[in-house]
Protein backbone atom coordinates (compact mmCIF):
# COMPACT_ATOMS: atom_id res chain seq x y z
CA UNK A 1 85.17 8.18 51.98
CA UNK A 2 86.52 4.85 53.46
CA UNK A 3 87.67 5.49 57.22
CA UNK A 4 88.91 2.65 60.16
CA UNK A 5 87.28 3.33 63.55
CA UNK A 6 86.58 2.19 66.41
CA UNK A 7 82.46 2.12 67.70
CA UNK A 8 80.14 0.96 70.04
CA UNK A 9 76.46 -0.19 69.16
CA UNK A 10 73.55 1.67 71.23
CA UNK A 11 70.86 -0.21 69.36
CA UNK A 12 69.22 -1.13 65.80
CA UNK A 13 65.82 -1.46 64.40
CA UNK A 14 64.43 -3.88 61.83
CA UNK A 15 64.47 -2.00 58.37
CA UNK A 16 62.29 -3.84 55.94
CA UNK A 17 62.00 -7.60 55.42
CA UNK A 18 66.29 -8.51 55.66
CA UNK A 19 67.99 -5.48 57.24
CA UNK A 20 68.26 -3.19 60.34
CA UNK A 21 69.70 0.12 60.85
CA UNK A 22 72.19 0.46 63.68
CA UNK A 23 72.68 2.99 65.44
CA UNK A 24 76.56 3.21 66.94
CA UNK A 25 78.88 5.72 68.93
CA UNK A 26 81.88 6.52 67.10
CA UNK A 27 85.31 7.51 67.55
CA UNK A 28 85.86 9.00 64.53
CA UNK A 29 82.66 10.97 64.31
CA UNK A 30 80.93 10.67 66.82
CA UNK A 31 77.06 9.25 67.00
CA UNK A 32 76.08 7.60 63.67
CA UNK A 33 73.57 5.58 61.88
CA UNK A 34 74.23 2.77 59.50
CA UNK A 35 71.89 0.43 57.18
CA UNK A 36 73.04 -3.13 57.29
CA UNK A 37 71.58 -5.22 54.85
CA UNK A 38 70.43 -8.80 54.84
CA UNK A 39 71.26 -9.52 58.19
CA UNK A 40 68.09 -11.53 59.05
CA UNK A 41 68.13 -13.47 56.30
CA UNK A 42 68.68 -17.35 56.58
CA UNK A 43 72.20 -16.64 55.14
CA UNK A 44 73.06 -13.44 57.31
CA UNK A 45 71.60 -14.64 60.82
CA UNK A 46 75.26 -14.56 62.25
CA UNK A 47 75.92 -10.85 60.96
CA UNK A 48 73.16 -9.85 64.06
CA UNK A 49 75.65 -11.05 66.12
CA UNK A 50 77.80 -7.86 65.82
CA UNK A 51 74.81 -5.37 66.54
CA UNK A 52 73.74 -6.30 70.16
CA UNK A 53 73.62 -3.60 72.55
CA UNK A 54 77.35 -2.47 73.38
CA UNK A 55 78.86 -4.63 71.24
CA UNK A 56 82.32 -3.02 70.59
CA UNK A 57 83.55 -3.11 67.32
CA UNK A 58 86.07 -2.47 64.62
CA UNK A 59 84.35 -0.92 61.64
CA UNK A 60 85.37 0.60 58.07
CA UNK A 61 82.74 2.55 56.70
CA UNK A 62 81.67 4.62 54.16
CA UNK A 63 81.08 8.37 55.33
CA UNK A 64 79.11 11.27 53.94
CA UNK A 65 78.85 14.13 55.62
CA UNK A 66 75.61 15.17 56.87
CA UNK A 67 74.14 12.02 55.39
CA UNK A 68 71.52 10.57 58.37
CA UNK A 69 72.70 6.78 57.29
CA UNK A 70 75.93 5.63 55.81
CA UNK A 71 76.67 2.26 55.26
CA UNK A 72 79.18 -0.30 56.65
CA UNK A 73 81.79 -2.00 54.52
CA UNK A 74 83.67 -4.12 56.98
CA UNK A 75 82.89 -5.43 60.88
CA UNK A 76 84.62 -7.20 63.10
CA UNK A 77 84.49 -7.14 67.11
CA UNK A 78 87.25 -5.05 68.71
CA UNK A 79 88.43 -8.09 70.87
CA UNK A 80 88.36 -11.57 69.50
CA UNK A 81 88.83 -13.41 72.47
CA UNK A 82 85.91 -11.80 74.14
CA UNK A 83 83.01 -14.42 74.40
CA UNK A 84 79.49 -13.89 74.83
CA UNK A 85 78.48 -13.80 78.81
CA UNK A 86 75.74 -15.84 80.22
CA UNK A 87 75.71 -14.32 83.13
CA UNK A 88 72.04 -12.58 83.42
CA UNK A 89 73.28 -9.95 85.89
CA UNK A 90 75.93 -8.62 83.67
CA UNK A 91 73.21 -8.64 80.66
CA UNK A 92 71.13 -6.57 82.08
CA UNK A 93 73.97 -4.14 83.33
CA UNK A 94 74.67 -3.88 79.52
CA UNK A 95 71.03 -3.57 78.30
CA UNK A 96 70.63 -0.68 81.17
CA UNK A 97 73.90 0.79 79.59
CA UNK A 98 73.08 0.70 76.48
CA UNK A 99 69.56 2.46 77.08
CA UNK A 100 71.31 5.25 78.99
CA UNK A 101 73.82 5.93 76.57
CA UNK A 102 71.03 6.17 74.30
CA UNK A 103 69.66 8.68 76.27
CA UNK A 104 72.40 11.07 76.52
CA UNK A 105 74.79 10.67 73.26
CA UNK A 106 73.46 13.26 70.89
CA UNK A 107 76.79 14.43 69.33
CA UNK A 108 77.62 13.65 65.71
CA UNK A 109 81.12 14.77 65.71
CA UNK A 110 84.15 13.05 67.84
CA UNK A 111 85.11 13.47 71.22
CA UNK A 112 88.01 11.34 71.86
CA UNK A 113 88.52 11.74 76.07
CA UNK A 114 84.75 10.99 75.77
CA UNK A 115 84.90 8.04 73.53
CA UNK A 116 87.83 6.68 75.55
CA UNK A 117 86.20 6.74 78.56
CA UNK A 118 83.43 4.84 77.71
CA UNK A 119 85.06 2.22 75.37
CA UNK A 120 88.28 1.43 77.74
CA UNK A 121 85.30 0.95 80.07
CA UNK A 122 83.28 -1.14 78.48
CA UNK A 123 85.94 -3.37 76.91
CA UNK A 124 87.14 -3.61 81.20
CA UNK A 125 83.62 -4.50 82.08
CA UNK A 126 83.76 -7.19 79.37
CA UNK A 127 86.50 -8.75 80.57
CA UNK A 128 85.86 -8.82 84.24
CA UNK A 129 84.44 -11.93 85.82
CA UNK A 130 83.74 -10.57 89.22
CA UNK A 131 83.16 -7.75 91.50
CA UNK A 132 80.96 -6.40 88.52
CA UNK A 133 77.52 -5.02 90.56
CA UNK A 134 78.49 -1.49 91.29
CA UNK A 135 80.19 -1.00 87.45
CA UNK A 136 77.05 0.80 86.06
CA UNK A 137 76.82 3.05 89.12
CA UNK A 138 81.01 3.93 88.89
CA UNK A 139 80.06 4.27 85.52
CA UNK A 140 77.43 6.42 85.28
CA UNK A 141 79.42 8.99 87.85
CA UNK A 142 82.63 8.95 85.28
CA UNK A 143 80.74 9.44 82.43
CA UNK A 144 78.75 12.58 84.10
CA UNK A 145 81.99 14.32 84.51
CA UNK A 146 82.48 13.66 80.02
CA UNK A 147 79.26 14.89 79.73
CA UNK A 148 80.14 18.49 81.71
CA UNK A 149 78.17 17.77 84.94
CA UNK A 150 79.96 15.37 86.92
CA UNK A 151 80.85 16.06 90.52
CA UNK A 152 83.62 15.29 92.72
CA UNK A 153 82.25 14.90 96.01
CA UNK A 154 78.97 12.93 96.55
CA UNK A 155 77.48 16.11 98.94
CA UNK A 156 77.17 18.07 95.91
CA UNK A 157 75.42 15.89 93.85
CA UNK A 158 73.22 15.19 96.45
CA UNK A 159 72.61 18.71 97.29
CA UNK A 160 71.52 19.33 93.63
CA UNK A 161 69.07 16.48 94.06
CA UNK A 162 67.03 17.68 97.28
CA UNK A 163 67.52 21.75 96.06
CA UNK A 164 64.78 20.27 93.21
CA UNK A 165 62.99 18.22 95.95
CA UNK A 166 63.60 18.09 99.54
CA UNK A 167 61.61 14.88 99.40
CA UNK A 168 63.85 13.01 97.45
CA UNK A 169 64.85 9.47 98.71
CA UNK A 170 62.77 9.79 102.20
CA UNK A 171 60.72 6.52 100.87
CA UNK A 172 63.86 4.58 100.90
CA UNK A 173 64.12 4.55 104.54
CA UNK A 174 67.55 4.63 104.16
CA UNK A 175 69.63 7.88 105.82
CA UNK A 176 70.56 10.49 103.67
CA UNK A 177 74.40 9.90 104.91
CA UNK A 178 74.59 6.32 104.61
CA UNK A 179 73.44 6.81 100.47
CA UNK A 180 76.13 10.21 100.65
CA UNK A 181 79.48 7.67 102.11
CA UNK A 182 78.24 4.61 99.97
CA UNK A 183 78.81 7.18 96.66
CA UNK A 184 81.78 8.80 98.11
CA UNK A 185 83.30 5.59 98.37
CA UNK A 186 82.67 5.00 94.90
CA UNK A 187 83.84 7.67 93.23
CA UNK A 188 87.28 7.46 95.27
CA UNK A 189 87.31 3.68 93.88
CA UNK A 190 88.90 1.77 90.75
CA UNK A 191 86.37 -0.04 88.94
CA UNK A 192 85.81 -3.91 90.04
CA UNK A 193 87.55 -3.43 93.48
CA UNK A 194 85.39 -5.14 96.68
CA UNK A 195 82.80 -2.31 97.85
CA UNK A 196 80.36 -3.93 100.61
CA UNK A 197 76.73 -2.47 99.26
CA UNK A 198 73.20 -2.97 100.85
CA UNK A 199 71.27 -4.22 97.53
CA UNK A 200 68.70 -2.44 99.18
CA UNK A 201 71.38 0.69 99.38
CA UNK A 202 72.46 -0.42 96.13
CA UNK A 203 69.05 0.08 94.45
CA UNK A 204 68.72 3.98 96.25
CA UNK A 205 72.30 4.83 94.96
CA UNK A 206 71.18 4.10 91.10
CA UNK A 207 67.77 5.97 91.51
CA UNK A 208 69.63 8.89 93.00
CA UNK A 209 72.43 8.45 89.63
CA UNK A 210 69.52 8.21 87.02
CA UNK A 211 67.40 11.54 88.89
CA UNK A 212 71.05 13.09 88.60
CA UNK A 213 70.82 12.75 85.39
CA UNK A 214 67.29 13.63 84.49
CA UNK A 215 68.05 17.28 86.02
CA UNK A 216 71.15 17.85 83.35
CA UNK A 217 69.80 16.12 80.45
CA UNK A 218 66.50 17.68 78.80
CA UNK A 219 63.39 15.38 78.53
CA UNK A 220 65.25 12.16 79.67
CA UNK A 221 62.07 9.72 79.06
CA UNK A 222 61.92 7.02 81.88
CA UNK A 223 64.63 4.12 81.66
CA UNK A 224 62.54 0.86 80.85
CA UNK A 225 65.57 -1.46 81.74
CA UNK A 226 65.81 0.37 85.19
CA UNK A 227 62.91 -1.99 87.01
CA UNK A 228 65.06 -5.21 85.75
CA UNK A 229 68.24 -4.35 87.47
CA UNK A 230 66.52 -3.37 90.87
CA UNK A 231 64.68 -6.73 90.60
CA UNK A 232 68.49 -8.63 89.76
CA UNK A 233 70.33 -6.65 92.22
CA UNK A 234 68.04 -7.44 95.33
């Protein structure tokens, strides 16, 4: 069955000599695989283009249910007038992104408030050409309340935290109230909107959001992209 929808790509792999299969977050059905062939061929080098980490799409594709690949019929980016960024610090947000969704989408059947969420705000982060360095953190607390474990007020989260180790974010040197009004403040504020952040505050905050996660989602394995974005955001 043809079907329209919209998608973001989490990653591929190389799939014999030409192709790759990419692996994408629906909206219509949620997280899927697709074989793309003859993409790294001299004639279908632009084609890999389309499949770079959170690249977000407009797709037709053929769907079987149950199948574990399905296959791609037409692809074009959601927004045209999107161009690629150069900037390195906004790359690695993405890569980072793109490894955590990873991570943590496991559904293969839609969730549209879910999908929304994270496409509207991607698509925003695309767009935005400052005021970007605290996106993955905002985004990371939006998305926890999708996934069913989100909080509203930074106490509780960190109270979850130190109930599993009292220890937790002592090395920092940093107060356990300064880290507690820095995330309070940022999940009371719009996306891309001037919050003054220690980088060195910064970099606590996002190891706090990432052991968040690891005590809701099973068997997280360790982020590799995490030890770029302390170095970028110092």
């Amino acid at each position: 069955m043809l079907t329209q929808t919209r998608a973001l790509v989490l990653n591929y792999i190389r799939y014999r000599e030409t192709s790759i299969i990419v692996r994408c977050y629906t909206e219509a059905f949620g997280l899927q695989s697709y074989i793309v062939n003859s993409v790294r061929s001299a004639k279908g080098t632009a084609k890999i283009a389309y499949y770079q980490p959170l690249s977000l799409l407009s797709l037709v594709v053929y769907h079987r249910e149950g199948a574990d690949l399905n296959r791609i019929s037409q692809v074009q980016f959601y927004d045209a007038t999107l161009l690629p960024s150069l900037d390195v610090r906004k790359s690695s947000i993405r890569l980072f992104l793109s490894e955590m969704l990873t991570r943590v989408l496991k559904e293969q059947e839609a969730d549209a408030e879910k999908f929304a969420f994270i496409f509207t705000s991607l698509l925003a982060f695309e767009h935005a050409d400052e005021q970007t360095e605290n996106f993955h953190l905002q985004f990371l607390l939006g998305l926890s309340r999708r996934l069913g474990f989100g909080v509203s007020d930074a106490s509780e989260l960190y109270h979850q935290i130190y109930q599993l180790d009292a220890r937790f974010g002592s090395a920092s040197g940093l107060a356990h109230q300064e880290e507690q009004e820095a995330l309070q403040t940022l999940l009371q504020t719009p996306y891309f909107s001037r919050v003054a952040i220690p980088s060195a505050l910064r970099r606590q905050l996002l190891d706090d959001l990432v052991r968040f996660y690891r005590l809701h989602i099973a068997d997280m394995p360790q982020i590799r992209s995490l030890d770029v974005l302390r170095e970028l955001f110092t």
